[in-house]
N, C-alpha and C. Protein backbone atom coordinates (compact mmCIF):
# COMPACT_ATOMS: atom_id res chain seq x y z
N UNK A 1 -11.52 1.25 -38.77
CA UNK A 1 -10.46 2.05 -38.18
C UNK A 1 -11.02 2.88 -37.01
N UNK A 2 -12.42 3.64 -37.11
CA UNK A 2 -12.51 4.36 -36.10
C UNK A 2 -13.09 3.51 -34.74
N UNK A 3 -13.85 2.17 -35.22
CA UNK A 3 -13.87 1.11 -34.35
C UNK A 3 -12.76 0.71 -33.53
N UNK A 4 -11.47 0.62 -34.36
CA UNK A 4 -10.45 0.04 -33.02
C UNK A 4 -9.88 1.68 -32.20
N UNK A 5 -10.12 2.86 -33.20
CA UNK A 5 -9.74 4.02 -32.02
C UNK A 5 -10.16 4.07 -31.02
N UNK A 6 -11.56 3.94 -31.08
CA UNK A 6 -12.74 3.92 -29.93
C UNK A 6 -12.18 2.55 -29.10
N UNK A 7 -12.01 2.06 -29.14
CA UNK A 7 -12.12 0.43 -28.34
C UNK A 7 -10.49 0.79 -27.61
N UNK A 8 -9.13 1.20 -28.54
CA UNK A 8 -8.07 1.45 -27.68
C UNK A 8 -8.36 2.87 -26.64
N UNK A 9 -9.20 3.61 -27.41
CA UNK A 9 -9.57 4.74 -25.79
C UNK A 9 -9.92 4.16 -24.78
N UNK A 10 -11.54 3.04 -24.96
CA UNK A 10 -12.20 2.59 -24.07
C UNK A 10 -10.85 2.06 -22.95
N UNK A 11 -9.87 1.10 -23.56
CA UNK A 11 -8.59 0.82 -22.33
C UNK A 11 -7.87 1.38 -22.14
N UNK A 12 -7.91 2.55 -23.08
CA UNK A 12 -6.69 3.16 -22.24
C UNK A 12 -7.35 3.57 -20.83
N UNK A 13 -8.52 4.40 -21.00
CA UNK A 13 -9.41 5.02 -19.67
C UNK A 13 -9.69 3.72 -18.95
N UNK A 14 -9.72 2.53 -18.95
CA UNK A 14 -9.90 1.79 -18.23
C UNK A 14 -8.71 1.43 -17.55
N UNK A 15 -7.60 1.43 -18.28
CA UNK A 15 -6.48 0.81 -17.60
C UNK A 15 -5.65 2.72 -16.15
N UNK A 16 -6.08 3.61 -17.05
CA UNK A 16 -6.16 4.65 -16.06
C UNK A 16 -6.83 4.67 -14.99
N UNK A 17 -8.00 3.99 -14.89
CA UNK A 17 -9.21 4.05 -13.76
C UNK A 17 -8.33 3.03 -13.02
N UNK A 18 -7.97 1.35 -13.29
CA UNK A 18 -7.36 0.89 -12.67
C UNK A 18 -6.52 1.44 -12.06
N UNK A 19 -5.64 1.82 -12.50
CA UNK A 19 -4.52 2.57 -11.86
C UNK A 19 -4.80 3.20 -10.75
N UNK A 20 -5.72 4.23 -10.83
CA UNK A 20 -5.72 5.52 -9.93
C UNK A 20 -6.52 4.24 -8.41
N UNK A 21 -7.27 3.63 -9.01
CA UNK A 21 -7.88 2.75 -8.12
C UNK A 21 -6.38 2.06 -7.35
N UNK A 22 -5.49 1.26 -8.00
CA UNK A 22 -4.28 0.93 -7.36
C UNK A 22 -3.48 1.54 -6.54
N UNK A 23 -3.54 2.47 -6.81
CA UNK A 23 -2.78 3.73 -5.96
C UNK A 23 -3.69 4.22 -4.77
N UNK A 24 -4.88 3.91 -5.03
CA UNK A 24 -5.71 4.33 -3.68
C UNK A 24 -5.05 3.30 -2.60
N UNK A 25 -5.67 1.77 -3.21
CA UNK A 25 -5.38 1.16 -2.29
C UNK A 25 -3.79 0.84 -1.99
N UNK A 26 -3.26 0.87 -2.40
CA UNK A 26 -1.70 0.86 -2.09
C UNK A 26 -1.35 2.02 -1.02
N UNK A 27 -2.20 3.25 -0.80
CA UNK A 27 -2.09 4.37 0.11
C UNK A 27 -2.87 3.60 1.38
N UNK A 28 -3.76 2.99 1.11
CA UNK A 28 -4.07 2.41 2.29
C UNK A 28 -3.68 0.80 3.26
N UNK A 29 -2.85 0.66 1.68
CA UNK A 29 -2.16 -0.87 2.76
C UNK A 29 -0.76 -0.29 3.52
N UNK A 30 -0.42 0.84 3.25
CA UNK A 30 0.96 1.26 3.78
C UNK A 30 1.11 1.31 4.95
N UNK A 31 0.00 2.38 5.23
CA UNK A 31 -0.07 2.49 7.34
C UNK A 31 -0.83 0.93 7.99
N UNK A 32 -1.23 0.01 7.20
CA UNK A 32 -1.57 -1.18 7.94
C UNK A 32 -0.89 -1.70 7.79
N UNK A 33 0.28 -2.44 6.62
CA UNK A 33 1.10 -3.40 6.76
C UNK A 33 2.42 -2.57 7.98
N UNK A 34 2.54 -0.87 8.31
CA UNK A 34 3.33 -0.51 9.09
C UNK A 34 2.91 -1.26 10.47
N UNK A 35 1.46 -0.72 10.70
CA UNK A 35 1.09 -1.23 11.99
C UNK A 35 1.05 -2.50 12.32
N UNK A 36 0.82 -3.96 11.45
CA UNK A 36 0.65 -5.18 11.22
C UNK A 36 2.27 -5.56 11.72
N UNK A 37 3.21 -5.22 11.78
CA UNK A 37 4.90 -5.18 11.86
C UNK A 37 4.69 -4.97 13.05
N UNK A 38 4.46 -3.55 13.73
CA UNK A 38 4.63 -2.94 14.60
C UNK A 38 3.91 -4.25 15.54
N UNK A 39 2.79 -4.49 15.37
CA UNK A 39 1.68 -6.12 15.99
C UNK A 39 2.55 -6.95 16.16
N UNK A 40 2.83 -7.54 14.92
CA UNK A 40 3.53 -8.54 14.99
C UNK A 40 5.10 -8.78 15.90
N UNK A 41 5.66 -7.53 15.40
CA UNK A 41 6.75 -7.48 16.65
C UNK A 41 6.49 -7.20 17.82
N UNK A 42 5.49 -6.52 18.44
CA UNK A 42 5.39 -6.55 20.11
C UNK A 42 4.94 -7.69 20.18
N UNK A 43 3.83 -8.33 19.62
CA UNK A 43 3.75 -10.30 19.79
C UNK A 43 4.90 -10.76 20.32
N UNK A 44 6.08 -10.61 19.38
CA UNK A 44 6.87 -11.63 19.45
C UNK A 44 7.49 -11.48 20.29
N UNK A 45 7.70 -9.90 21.17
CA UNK A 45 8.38 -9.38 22.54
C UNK A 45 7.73 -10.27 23.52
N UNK A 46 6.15 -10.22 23.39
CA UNK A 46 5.52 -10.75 24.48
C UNK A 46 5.92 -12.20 24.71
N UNK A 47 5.71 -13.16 23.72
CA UNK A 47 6.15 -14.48 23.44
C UNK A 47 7.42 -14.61 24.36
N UNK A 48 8.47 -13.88 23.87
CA UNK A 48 9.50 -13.97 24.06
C UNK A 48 9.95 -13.82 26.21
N UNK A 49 9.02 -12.77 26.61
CA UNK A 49 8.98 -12.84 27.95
C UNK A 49 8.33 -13.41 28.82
N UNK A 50 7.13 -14.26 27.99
CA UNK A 50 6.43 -15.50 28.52
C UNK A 50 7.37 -16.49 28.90
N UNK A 51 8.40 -16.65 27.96
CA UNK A 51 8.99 -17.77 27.55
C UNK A 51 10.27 -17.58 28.74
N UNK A 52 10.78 -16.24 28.67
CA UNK A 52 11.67 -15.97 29.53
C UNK A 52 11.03 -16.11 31.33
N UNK A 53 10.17 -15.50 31.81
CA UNK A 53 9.35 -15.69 33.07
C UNK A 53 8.90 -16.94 33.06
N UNK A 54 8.76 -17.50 32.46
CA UNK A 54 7.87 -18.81 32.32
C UNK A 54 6.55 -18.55 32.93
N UNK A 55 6.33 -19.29 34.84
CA UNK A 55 4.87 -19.47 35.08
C UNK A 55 5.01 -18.56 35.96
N UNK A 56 5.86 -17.09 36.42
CA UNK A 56 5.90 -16.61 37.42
C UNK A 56 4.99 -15.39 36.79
N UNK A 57 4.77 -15.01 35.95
CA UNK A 57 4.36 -13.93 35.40
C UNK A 57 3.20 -14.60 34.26
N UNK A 58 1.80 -13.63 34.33
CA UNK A 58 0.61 -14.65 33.20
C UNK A 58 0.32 -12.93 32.66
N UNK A 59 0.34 -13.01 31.03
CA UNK A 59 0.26 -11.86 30.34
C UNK A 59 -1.30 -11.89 29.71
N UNK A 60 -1.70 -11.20 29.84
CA UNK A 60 -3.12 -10.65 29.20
C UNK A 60 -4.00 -11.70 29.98
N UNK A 61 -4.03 -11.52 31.19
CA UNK A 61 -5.09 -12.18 32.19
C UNK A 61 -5.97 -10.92 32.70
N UNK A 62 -5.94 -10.07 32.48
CA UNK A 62 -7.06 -8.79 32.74
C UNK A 62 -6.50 -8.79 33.98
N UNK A 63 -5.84 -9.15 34.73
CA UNK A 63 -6.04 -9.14 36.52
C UNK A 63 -5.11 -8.01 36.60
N UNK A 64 -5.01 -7.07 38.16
CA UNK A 64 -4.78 -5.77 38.29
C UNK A 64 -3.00 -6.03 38.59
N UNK A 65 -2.04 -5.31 38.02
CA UNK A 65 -0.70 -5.20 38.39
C UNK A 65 -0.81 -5.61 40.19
N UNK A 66 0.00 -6.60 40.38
CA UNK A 66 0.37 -6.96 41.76
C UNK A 66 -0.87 -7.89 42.66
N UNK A 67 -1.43 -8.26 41.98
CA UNK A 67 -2.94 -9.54 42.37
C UNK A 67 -2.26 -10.45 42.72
């Protein structure tokens, strides 16, 4: 009996450690999957005005506005 008390503490504190560990990282995927959106949708702006300009306009060529 005092064998399985000990052994259900051991998980409970383990399944608590998990936890608090889950919640860390869940605080830290929040502001990246925000920013990963935020990426992904100006991508798809850019795409989208490549597609619209076609060959008159070349995006992320380093060269200076008006070359």
């Amino acid at each position: 009996m005092w064998r399985k008390e000990q052994d259900t503490r051991a998980l409970q504190e383990q399944s608590q450690h998990l936890y608090s560990e889950w919640v860390q990282v869940a605080s830290v995927n929040a502001p990246y999957s925000a920013y990963l959106r935020s990426y992904l949708s100006w991508q798809a702006q850019m795409e989208q005005l490549q597609a619209a300009f076609g060959s008159h306009m070349s995006f992320g060529t380093g060269a200076p506005f008006g070359a």
